[in-house]
PDB file of N, CA and C in Angstrom:
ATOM      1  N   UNK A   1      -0.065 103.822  -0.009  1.00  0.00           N
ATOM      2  CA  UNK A   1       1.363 104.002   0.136  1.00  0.00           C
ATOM      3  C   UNK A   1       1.757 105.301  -0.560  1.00  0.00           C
ATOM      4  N   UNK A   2       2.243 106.282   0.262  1.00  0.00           N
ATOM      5  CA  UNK A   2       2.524 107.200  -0.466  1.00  0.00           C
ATOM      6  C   UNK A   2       3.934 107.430  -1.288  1.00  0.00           C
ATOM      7  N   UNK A   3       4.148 108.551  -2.449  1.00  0.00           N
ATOM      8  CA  UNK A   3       5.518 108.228  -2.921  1.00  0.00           C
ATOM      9  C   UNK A   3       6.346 108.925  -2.114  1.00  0.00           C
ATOM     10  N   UNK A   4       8.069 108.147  -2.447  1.00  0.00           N
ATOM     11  CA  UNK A   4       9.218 108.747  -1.526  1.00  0.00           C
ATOM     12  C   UNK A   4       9.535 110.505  -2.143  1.00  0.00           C
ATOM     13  N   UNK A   5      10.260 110.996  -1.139  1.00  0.00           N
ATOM     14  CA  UNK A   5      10.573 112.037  -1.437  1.00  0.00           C
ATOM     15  C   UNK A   5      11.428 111.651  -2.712  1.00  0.00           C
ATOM     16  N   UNK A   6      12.442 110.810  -2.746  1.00  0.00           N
ATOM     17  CA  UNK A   6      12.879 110.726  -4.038  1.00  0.00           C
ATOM     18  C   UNK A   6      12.143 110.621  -5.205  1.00  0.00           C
ATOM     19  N   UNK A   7      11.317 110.054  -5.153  1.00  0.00           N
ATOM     20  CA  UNK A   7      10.766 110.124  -6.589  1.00  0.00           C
ATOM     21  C   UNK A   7      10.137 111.066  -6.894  1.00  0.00           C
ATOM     22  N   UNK A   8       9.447 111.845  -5.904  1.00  0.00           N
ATOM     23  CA  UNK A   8       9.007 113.359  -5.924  1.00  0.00           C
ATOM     24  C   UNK A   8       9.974 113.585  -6.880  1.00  0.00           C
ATOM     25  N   UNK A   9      10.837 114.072  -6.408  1.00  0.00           N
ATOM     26  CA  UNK A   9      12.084 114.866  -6.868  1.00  0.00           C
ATOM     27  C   UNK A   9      12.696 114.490  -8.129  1.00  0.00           C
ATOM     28  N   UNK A  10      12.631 113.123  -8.006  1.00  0.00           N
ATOM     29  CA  UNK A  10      13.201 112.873  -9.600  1.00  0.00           C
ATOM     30  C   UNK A  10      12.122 113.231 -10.661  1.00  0.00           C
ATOM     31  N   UNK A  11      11.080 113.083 -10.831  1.00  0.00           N
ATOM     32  CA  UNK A  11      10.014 113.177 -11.959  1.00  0.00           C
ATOM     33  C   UNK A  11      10.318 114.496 -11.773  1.00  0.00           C
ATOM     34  N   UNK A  12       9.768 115.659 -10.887  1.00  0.00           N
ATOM     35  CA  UNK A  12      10.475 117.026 -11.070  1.00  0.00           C
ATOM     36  C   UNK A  12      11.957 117.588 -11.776  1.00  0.00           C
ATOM     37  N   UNK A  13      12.367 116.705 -11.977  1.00  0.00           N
ATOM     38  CA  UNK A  13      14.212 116.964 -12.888  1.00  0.00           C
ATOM     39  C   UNK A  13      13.491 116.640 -13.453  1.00  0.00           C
ATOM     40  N   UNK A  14      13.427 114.903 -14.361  1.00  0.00           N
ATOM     41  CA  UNK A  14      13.070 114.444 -15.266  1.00  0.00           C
ATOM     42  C   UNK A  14      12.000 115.647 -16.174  1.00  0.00           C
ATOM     43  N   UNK A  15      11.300 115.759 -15.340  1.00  0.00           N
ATOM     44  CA  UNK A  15      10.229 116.697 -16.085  1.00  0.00           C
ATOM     45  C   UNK A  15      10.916 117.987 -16.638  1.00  0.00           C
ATOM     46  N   UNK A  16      11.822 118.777 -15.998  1.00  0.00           N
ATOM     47  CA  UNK A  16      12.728 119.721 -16.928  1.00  0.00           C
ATOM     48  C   UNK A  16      12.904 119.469 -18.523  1.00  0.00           C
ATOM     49  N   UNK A  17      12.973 118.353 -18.980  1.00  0.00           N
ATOM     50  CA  UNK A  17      13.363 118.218 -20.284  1.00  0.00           C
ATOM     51  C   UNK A  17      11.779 118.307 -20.704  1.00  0.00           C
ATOM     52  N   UNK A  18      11.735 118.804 -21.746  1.00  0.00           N
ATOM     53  CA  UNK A  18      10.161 119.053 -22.441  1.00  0.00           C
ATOM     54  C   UNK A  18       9.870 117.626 -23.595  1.00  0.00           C
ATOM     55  N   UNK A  19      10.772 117.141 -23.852  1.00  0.00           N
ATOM     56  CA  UNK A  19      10.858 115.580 -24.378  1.00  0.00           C
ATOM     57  C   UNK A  19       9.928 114.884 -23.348  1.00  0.00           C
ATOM     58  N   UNK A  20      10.512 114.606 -22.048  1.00  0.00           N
ATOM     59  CA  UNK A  20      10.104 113.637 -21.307  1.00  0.00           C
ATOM     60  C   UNK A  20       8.323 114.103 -20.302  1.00  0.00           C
ATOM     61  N   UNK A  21       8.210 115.657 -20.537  1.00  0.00           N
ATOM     62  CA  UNK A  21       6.872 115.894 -19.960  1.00  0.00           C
ATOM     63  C   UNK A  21       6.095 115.609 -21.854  1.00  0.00           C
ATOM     64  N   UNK A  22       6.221 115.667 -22.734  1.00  0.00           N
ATOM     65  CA  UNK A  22       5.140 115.050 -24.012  1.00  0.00           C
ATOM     66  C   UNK A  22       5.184 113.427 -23.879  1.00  0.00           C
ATOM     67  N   UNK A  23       6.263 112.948 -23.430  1.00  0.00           N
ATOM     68  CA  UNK A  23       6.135 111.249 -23.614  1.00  0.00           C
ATOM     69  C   UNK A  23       5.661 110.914 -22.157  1.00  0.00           C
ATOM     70  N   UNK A  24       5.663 111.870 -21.041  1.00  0.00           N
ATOM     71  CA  UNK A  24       4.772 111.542 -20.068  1.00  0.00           C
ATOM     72  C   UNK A  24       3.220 111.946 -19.892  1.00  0.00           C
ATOM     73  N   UNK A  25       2.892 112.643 -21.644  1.00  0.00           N
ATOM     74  CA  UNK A  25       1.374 113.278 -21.125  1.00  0.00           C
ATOM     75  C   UNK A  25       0.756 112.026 -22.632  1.00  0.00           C
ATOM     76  N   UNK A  26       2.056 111.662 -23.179  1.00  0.00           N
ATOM     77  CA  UNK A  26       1.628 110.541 -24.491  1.00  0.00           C
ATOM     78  C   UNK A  26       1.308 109.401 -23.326  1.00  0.00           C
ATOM     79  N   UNK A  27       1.953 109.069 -22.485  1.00  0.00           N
ATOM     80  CA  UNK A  27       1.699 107.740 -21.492  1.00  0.00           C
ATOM     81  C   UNK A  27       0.696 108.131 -20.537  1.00  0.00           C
ATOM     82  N   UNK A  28       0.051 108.881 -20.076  1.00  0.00           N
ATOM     83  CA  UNK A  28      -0.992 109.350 -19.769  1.00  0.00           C
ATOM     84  C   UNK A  28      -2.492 109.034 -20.090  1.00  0.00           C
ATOM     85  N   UNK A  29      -2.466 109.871 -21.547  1.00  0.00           N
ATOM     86  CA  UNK A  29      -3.350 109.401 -21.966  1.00  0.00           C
ATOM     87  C   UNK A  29      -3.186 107.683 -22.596  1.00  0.00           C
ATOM     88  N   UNK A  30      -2.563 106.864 -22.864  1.00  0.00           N
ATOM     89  CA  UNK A  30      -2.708 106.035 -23.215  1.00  0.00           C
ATOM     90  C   UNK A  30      -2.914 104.846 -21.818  1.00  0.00           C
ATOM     91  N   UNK A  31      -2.295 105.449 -20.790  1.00  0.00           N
ATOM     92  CA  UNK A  31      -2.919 104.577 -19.814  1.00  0.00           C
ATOM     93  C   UNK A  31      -5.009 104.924 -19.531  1.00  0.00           C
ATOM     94  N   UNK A  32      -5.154 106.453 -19.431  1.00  0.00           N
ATOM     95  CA  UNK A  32      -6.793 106.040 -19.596  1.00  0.00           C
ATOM     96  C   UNK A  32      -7.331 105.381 -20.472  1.00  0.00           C
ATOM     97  N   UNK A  33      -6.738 105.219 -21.873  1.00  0.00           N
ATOM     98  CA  UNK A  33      -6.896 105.197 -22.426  1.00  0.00           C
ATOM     99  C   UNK A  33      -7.498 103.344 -22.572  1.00  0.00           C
ATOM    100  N   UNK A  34      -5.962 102.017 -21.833  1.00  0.00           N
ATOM    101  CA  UNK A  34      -5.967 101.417 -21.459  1.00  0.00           C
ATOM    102  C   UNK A  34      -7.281 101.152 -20.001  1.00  0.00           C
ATOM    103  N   UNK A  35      -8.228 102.269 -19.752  1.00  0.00           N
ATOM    104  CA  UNK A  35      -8.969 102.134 -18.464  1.00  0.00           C
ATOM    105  C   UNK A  35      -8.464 102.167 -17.031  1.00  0.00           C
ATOM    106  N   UNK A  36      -6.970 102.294 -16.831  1.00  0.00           N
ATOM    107  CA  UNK A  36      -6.507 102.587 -15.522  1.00  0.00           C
ATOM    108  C   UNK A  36      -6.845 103.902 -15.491  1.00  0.00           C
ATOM    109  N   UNK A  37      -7.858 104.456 -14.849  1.00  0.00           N
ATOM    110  CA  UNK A  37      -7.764 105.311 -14.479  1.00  0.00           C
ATOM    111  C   UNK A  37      -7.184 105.670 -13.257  1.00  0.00           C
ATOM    112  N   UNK A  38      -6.871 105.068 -12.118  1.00  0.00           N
ATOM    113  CA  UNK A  38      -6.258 105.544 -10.963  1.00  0.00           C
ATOM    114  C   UNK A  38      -5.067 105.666 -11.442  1.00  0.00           C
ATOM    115  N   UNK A  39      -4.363 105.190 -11.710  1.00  0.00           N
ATOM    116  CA  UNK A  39      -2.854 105.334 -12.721  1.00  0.00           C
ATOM    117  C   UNK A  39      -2.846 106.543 -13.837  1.00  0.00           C
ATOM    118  N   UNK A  40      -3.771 106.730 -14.499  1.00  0.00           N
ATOM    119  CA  UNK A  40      -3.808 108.121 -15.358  1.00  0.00           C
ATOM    120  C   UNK A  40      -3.788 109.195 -14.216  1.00  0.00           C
ATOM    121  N   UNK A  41      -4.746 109.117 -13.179  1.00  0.00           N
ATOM    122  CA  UNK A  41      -5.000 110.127 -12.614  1.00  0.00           C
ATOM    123  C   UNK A  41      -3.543 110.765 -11.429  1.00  0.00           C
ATOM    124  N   UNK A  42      -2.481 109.583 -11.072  1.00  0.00           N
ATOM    125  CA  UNK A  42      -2.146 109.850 -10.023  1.00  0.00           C
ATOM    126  C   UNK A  42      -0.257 109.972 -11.166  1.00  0.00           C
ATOM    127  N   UNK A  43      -0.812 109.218 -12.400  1.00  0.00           N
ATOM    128  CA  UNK A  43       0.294 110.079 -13.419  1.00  0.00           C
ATOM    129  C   UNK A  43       0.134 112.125 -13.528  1.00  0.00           C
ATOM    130  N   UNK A  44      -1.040 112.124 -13.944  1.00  0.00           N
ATOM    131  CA  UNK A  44      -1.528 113.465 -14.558  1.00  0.00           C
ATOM    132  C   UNK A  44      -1.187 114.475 -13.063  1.00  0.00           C
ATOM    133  N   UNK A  45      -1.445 113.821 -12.218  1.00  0.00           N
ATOM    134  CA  UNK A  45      -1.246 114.833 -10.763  1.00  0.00           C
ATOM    135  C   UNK A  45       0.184 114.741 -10.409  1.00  0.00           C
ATOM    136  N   UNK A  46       1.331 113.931 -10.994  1.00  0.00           N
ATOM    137  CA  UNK A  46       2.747 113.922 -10.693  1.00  0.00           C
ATOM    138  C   UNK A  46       3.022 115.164 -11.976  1.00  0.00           C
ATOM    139  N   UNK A  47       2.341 115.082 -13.444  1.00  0.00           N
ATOM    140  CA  UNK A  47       2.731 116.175 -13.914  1.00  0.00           C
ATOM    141  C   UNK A  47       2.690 117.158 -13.487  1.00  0.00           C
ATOM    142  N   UNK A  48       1.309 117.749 -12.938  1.00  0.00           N
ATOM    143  CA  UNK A  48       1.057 118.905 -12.439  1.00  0.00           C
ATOM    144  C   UNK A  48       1.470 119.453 -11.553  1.00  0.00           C
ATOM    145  N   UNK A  49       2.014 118.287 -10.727  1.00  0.00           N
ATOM    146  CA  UNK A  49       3.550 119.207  -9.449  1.00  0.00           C
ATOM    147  C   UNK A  49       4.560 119.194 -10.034  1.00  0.00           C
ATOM    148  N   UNK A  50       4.828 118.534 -10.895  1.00  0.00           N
ATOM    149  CA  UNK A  50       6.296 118.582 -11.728  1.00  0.00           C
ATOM    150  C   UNK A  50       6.495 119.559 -12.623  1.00  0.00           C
ATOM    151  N   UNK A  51       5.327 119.813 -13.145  1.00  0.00           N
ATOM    152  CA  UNK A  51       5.578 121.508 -13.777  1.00  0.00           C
ATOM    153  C   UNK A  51       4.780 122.508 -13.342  1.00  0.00           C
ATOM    154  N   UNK A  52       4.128 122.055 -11.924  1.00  0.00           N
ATOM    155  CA  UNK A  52       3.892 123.481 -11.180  1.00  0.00           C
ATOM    156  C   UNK A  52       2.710 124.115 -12.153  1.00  0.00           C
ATOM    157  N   UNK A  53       1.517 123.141 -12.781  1.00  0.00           N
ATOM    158  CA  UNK A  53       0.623 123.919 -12.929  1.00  0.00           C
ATOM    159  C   UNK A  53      -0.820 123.774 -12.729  1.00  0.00           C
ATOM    160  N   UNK A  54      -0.858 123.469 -11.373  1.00  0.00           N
ATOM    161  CA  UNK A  54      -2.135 123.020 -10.799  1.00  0.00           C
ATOM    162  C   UNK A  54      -2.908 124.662 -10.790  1.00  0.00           C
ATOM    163  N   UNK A  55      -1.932 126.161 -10.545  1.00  0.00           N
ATOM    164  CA  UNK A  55      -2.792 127.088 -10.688  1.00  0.00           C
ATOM    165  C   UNK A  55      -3.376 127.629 -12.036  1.00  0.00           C
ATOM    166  N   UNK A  56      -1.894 127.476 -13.025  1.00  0.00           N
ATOM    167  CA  UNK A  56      -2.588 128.073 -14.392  1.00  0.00           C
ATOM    168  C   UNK A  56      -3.943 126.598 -14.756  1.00  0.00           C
ATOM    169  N   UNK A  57      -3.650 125.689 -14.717  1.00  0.00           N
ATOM    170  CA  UNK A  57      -4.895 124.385 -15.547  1.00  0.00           C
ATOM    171  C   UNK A  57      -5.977 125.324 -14.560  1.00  0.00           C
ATOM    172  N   UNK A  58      -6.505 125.345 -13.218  1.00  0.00           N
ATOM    173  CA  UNK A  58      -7.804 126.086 -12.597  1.00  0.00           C
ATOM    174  C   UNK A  58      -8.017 127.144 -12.600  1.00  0.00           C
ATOM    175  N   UNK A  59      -7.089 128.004 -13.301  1.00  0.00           N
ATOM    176  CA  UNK A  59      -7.668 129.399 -14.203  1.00  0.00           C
ATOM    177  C   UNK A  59      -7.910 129.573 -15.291  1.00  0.00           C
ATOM    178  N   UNK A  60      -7.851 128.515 -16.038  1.00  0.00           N
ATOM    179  CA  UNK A  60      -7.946 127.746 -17.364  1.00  0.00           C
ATOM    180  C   UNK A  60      -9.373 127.567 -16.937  1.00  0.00           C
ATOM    181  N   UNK A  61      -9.369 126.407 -16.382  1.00  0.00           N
ATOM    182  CA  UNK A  61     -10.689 125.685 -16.311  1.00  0.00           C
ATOM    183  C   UNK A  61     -11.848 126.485 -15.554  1.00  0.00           C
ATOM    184  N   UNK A  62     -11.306 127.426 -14.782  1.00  0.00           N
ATOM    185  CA  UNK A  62     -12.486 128.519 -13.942  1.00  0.00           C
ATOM    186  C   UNK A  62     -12.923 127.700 -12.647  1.00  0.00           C
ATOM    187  N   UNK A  63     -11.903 127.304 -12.073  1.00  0.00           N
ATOM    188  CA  UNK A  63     -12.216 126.304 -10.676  1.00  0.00           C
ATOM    189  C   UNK A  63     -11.262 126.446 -10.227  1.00  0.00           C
ATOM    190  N   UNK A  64     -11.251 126.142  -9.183  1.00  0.00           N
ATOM    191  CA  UNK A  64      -9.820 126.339  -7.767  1.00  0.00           C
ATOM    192  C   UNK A  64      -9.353 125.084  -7.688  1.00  0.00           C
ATOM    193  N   UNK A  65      -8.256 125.436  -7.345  1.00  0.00           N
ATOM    194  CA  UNK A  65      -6.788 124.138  -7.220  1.00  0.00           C
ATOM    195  C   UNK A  65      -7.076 123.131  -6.601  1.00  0.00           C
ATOM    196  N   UNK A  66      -7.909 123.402  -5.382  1.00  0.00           N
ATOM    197  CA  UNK A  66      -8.570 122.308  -5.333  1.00  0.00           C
ATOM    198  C   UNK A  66      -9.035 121.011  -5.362  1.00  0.00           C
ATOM    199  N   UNK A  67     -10.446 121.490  -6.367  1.00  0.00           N
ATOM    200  CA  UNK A  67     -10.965 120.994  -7.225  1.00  0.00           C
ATOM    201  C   UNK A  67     -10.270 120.308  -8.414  1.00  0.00           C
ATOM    202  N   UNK A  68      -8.924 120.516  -8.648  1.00  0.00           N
ATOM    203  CA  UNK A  68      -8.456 119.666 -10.245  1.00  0.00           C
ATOM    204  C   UNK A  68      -7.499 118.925  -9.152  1.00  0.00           C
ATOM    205  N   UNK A  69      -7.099 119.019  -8.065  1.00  0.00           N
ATOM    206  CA  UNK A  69      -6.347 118.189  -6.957  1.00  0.00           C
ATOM    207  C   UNK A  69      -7.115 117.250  -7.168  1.00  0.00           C
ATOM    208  N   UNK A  70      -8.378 117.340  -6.810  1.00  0.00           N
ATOM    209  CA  UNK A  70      -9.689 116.413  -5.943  1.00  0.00           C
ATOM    210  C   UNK A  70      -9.718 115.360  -7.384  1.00  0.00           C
ATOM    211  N   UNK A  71      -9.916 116.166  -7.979  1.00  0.00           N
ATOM    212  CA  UNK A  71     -10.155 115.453  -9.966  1.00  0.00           C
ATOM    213  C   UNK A  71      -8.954 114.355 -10.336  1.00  0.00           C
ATOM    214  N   UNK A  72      -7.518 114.569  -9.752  1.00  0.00           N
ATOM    215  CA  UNK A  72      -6.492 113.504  -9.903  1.00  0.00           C
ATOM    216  C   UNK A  72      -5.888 112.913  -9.044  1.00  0.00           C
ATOM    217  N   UNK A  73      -6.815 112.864  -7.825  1.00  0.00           N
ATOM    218  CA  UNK A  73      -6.436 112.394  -6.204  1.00  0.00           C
ATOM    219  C   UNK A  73      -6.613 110.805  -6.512  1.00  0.00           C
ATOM    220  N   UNK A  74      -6.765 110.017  -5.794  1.00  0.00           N
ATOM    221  CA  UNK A  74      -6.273 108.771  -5.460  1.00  0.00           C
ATOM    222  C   UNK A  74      -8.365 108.412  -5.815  1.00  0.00           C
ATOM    223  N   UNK A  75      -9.008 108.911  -5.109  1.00  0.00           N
ATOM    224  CA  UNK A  75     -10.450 108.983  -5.387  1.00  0.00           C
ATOM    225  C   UNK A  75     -10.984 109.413  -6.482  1.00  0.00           C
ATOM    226  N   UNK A  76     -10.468 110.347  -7.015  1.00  0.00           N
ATOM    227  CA  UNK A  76     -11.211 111.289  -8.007  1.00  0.00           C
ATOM    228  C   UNK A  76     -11.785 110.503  -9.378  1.00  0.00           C
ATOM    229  N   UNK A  77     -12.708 111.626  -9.503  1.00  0.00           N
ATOM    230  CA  UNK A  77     -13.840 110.670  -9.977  1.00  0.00           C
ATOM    231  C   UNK A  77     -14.423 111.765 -11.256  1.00  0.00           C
ATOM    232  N   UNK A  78     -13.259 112.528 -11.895  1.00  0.00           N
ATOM    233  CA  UNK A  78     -13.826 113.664 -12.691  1.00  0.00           C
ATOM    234  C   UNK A  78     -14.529 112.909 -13.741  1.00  0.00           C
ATOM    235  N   UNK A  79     -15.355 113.830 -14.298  1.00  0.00           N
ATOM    236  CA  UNK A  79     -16.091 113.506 -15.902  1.00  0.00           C
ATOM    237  C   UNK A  79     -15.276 113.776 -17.050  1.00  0.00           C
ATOM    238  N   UNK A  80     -15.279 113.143 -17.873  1.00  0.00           N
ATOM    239  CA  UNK A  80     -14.655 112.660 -18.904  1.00  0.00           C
ATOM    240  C   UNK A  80     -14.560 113.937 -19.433  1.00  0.00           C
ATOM    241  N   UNK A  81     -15.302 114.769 -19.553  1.00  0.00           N
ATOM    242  CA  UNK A  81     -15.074 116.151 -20.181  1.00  0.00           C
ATOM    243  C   UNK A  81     -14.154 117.128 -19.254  1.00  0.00           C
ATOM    244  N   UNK A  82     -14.071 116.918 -18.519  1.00  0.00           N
ATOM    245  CA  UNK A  82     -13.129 117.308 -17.192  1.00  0.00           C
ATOM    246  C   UNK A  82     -11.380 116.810 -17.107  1.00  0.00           C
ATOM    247  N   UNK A  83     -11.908 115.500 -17.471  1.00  0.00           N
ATOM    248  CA  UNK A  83     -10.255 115.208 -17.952  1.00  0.00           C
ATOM    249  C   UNK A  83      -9.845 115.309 -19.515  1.00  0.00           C
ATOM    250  N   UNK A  84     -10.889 115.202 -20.256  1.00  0.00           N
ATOM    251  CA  UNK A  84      -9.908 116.203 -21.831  1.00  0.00           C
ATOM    252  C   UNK A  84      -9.667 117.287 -21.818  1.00  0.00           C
ATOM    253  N   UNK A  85     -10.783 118.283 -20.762  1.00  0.00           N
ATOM    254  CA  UNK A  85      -9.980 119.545 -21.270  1.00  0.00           C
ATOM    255  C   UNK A  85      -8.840 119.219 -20.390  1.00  0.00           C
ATOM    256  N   UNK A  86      -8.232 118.976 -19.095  1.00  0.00           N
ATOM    257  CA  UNK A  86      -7.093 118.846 -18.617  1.00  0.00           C
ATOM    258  C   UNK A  86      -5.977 118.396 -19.331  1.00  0.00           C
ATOM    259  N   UNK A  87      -6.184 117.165 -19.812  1.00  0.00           N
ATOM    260  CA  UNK A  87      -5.218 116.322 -20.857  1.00  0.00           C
ATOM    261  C   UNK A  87      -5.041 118.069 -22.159  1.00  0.00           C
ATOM    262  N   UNK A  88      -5.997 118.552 -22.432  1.00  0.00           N
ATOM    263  CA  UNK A  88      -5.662 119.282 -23.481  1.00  0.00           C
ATOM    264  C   UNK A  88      -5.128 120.686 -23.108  1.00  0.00           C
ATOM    265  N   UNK A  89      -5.268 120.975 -22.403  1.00  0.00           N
ATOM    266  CA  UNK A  89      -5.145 122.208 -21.615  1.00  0.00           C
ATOM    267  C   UNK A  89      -3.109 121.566 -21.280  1.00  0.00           C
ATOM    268  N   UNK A  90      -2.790 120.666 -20.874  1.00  0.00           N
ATOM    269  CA  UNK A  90      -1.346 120.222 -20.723  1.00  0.00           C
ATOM    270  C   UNK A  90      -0.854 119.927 -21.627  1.00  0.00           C
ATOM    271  N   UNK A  91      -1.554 118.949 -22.814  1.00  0.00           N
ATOM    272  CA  UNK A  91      -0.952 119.312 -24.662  1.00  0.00           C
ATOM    273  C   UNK A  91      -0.439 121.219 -24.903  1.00  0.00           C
ATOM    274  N   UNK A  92      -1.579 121.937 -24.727  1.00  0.00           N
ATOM    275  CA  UNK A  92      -1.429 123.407 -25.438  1.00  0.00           C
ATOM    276  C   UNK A  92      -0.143 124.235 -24.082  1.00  0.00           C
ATOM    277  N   UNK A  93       0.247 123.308 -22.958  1.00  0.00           N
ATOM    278  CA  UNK A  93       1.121 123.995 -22.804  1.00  0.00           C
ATOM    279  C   UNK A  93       2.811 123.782 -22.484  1.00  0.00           C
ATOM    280  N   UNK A  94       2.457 122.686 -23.637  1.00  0.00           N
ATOM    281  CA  UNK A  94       3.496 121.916 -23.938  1.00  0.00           C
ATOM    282  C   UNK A  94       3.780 122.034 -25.693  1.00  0.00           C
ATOM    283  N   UNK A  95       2.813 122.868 -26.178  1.00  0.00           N
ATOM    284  CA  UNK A  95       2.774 123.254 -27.553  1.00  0.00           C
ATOM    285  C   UNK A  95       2.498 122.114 -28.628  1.00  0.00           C
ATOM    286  N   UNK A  96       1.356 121.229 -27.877  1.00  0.00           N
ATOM    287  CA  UNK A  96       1.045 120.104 -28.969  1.00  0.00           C
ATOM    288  C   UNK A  96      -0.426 120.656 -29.313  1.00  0.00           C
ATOM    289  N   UNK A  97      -0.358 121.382 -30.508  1.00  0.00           N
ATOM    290  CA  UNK A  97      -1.626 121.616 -30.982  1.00  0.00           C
ATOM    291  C   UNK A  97      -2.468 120.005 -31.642  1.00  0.00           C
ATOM    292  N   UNK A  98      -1.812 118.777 -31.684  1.00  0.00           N
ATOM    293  CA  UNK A  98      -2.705 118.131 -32.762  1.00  0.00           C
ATOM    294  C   UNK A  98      -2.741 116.403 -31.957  1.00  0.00           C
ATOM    295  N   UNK A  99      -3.435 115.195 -32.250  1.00  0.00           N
ATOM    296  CA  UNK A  99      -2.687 114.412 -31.953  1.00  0.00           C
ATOM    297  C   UNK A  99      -1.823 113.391 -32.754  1.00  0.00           C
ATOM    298  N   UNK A 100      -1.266 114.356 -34.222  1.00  0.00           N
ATOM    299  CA  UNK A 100      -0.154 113.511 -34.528  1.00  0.00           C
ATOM    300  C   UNK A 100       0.847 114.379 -33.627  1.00  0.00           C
ATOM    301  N   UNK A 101       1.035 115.678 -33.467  1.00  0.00           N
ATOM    302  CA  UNK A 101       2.103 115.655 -32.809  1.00  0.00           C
ATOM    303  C   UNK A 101       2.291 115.235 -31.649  1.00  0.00           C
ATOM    304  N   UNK A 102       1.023 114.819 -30.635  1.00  0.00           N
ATOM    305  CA  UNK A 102       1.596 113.843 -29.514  1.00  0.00           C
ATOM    306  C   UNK A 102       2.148 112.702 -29.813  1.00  0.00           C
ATOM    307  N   UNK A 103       1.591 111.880 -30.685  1.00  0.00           N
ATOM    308  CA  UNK A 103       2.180 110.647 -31.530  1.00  0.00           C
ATOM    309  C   UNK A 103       3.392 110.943 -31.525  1.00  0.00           C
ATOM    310  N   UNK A 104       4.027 112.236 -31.959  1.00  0.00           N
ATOM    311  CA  UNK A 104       5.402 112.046 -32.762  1.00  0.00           C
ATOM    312  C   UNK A 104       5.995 112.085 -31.232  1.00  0.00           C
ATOM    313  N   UNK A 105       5.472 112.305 -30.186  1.00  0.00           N
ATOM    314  CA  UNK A 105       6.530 112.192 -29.190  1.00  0.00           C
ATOM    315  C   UNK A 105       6.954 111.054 -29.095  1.00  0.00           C
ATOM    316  N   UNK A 106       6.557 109.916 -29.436  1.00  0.00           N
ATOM    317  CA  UNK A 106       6.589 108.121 -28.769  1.00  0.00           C
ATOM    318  C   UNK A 106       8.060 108.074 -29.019  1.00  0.00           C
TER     319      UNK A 106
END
């Protein structure tokens, strides 16, 4: 089932506030964290259209857009080292150097 255009659109506002993209990358990781990964993954890929950075994370990572699509698609099946640097690579550009300061987002 795919999502409505509305909710597209709303997580894109929502995501404007830099509050609500740290308490959506704090719920993120705490859903892999929890083992949903299809739910981490298809969270982490609503961030990355919501702040538009599916090109800077694969010039980061030295791979094409792609490939970090494919990594938070409905299938994807990245390696664990593949999704921290992502998860961390979206901390540093959200300016959370540590993880008490993701903590302090809760």
């Amino acid at each position: 089932m795919g999502l409505t255009r509305d909710f597209i659109e709303t997580v894109m506002v929502l995501c404007e506030d830099p509050k609500y993209r740290k308490a959506l990358l704090l719920e993120i990781v705490e859903t892999y964290l929890d083992g949903d990964v299809e739910t981490g993954n298809s969270m982490l890929k609503d961030y990355l259209n919501a702040t538009q950075s599916f090109d800077w994370i694969a010039e980061q990572m030295g791979c094409k857009v792609e490939s970090i699509r494919r990594m938070v698609g409905p299938k994807g099946n990245a390696t664990s080292r593949n999704i921290f640097t992502l998860l961390k690579l979206c901390q540093r550009r959200e300016g959370i150097e540590s993880s008490e300061q993701l903590l302090a987002c809760a």
